[in-house]
N, C-alpha and C. Protein backbone atom coordinates (compact mmCIF):
# COMPACT_ATOMS: atom_id res chain seq x y z
N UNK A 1 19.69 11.61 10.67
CA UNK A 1 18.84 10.49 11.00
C UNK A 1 17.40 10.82 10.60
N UNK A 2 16.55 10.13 9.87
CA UNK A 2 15.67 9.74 9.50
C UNK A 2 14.37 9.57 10.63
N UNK A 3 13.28 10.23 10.70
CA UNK A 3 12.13 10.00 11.88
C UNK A 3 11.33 9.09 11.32
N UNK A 4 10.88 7.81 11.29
CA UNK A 4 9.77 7.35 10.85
C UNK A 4 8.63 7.86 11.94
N UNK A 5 7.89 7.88 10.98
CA UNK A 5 6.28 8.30 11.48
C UNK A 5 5.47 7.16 11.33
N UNK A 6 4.91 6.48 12.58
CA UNK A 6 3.77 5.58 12.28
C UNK A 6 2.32 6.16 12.23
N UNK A 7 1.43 6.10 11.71
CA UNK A 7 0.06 6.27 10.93
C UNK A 7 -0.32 4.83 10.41
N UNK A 8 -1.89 5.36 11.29
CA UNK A 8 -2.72 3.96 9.95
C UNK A 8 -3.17 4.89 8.93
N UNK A 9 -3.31 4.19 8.00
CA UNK A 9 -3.89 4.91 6.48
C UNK A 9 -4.85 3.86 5.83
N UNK A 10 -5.88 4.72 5.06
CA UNK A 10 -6.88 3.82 4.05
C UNK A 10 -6.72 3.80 3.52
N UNK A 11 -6.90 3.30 1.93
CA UNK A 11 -6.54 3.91 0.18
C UNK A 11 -7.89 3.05 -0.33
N UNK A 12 -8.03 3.75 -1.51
CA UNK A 12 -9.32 2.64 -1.81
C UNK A 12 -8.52 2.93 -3.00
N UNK A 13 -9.02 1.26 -3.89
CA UNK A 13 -8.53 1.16 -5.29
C UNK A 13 -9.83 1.13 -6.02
N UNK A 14 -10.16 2.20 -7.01
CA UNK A 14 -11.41 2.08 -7.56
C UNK A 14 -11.02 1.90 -9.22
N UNK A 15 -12.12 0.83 -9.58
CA UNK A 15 -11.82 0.18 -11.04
C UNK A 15 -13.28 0.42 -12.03
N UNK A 16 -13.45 0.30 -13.29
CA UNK A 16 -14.95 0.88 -13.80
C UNK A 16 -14.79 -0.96 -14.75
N UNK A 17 -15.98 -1.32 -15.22
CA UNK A 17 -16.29 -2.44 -15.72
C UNK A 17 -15.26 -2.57 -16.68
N UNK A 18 -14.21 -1.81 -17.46
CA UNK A 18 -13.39 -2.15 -18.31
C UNK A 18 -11.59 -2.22 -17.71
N UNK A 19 -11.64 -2.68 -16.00
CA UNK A 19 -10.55 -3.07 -15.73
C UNK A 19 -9.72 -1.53 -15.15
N UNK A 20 -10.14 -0.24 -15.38
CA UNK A 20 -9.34 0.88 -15.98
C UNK A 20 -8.68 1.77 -14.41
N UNK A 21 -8.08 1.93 -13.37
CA UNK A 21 -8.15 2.26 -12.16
C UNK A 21 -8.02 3.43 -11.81
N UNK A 22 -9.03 4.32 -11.00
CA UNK A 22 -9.05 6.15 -11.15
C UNK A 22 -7.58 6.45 -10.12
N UNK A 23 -6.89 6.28 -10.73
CA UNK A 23 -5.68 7.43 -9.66
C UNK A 23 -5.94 9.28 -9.32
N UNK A 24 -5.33 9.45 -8.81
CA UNK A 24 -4.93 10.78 -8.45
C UNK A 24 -3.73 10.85 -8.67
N UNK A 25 -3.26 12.36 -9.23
CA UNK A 25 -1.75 13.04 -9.52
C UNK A 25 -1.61 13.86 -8.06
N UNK A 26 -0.96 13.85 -7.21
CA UNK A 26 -0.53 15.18 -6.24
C UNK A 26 -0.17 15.89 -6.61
N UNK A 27 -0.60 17.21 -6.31
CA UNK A 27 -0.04 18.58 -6.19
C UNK A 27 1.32 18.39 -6.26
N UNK A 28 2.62 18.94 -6.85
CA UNK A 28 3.62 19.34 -6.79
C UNK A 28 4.28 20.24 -5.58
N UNK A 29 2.92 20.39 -4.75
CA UNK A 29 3.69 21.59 -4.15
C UNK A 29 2.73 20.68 -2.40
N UNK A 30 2.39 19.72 -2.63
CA UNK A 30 2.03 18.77 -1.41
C UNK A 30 3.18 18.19 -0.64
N UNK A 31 2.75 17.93 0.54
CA UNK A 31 4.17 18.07 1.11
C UNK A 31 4.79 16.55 1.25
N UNK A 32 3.58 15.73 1.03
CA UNK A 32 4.87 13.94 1.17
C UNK A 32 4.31 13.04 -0.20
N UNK A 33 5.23 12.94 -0.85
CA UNK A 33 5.42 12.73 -2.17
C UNK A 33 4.49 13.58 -3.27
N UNK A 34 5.08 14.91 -3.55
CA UNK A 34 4.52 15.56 -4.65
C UNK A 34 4.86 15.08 -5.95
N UNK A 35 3.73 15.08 -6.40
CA UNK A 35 3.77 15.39 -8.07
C UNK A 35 3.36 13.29 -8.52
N UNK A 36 3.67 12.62 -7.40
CA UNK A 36 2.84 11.28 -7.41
C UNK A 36 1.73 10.75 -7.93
N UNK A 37 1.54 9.41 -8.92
CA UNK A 37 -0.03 9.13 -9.13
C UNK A 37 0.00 8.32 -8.22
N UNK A 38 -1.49 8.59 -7.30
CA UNK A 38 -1.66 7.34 -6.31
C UNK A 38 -2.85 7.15 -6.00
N UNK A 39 -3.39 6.62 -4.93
CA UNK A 39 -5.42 5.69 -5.00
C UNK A 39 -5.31 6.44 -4.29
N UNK A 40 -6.68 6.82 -3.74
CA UNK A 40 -7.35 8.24 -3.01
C UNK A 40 -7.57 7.44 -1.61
N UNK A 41 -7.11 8.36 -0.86
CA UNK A 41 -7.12 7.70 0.68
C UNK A 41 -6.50 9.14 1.39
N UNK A 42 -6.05 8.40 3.11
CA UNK A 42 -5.60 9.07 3.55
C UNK A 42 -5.71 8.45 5.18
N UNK A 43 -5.06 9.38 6.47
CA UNK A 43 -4.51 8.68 7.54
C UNK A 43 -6.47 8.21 8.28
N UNK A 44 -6.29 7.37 9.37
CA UNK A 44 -7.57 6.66 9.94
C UNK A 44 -7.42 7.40 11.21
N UNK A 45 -8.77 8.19 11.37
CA UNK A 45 -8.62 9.09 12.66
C UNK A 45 -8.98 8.30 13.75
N UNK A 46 -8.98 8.57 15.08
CA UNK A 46 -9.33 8.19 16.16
C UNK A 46 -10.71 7.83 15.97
N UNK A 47 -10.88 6.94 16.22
CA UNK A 47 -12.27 6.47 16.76
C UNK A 47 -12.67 5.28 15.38
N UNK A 48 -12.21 5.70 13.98
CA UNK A 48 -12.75 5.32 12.77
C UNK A 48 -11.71 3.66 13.03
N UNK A 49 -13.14 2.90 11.46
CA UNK A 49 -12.67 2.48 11.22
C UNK A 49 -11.49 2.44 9.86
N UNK A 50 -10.77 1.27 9.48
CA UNK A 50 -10.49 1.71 7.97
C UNK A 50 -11.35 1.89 6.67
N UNK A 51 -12.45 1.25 7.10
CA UNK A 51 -13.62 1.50 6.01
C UNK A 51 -13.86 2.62 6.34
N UNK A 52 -14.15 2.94 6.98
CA UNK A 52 -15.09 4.72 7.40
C UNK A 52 -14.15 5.64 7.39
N UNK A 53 -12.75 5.50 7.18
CA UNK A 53 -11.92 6.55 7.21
C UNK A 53 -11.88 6.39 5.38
N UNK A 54 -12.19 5.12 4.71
CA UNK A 54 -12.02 5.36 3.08
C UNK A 54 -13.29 6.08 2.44
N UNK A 55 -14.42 5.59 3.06
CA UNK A 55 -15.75 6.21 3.00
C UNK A 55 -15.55 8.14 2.98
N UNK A 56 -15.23 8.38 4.23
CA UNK A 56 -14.79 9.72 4.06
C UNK A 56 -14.05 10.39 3.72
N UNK A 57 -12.82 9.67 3.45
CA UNK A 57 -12.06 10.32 2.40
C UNK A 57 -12.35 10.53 0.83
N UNK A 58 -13.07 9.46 0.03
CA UNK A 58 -13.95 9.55 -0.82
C UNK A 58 -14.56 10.62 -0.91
N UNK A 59 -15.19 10.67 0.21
CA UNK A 59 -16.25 12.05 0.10
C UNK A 59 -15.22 13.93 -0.12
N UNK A 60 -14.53 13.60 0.80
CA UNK A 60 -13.73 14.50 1.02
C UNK A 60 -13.38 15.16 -0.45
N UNK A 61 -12.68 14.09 -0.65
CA UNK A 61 -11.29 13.89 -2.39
C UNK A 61 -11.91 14.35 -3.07
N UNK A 62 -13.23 13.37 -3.73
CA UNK A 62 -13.67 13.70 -4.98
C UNK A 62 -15.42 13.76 -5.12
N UNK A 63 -15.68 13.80 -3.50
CA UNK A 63 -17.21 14.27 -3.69
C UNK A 63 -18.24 13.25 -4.09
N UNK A 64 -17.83 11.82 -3.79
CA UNK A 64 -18.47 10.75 -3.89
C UNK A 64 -19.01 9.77 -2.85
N UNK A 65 -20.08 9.61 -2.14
CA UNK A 65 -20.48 8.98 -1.09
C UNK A 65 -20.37 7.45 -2.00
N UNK A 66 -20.12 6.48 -1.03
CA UNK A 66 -20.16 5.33 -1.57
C UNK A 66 -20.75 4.83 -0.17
N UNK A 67 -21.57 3.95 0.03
CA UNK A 67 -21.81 3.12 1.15
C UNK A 67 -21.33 2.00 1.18
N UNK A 68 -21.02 1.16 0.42
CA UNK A 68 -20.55 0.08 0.60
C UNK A 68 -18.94 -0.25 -0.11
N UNK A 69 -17.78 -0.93 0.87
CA UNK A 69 -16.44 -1.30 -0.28
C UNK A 69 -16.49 -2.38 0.52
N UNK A 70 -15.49 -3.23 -0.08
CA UNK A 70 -14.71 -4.53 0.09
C UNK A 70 -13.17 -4.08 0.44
N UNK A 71 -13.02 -4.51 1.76
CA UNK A 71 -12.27 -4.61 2.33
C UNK A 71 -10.93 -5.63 1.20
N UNK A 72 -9.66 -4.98 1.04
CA UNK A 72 -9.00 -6.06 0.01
C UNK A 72 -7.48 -6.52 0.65
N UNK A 73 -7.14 -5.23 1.60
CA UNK A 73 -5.84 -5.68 2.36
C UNK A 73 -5.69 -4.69 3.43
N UNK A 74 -4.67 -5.34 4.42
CA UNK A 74 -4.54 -4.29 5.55
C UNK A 74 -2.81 -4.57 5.86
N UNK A 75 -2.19 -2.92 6.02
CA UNK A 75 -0.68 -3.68 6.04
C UNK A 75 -0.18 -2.66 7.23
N UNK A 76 1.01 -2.58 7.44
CA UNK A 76 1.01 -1.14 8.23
C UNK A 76 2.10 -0.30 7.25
N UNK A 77 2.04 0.96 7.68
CA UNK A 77 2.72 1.52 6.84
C UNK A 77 3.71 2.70 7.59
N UNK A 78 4.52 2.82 7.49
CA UNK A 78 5.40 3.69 7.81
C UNK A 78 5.82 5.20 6.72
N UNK A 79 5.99 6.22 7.69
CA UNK A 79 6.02 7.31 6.17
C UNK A 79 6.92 7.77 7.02
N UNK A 80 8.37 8.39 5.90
CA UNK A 80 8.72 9.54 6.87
C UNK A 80 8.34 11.07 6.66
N UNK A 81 8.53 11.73 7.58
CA UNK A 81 7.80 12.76 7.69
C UNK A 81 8.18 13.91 6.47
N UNK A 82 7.66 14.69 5.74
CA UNK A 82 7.54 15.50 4.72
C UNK A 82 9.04 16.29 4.81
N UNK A 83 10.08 16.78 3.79
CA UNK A 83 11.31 17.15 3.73
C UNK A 83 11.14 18.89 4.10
């Protein structure tokens, strides 16, 4: 049997004036879906919002303060837990 894990999560989708969208590759050796291209995010801690948990993950990831995003969707998401 299968555990789902509930988590809120952020992702930000970032695009440059020619349409083009920055993914990330995971580590191969990360533990829930390695070796994946996916938008830079991650889970929304206590207290945060989902903007301020994408804000700091930004910072975190790739060392980029941004002050301002646009909010574009909110869903819930279910993960199961790493193999």
């Amino acid at each position: 049997m299968t555990i789902i894990e509930h988590r809120d999560v952020a992702c930000a989708i970032i695009f440059n004036s020619f349409g083009e969208i920055l993914l990330q590759k995971k580590d191969l050796r990360y533990l829930s879906y390695p070796g994946v291209w996916s938008f830079f995010g991650g889970a929304v801690e206590t207290g945060e919002t989902p903007k301020q948990a994408v804000i700091r993950e930004l910072k975190e990831e790739i060392g980029i303060n941004f002050e301002e995003i646009t909010l574009f969707d909110t869903r819930d998401c279910e993960d199961p837990p790493p193999q």
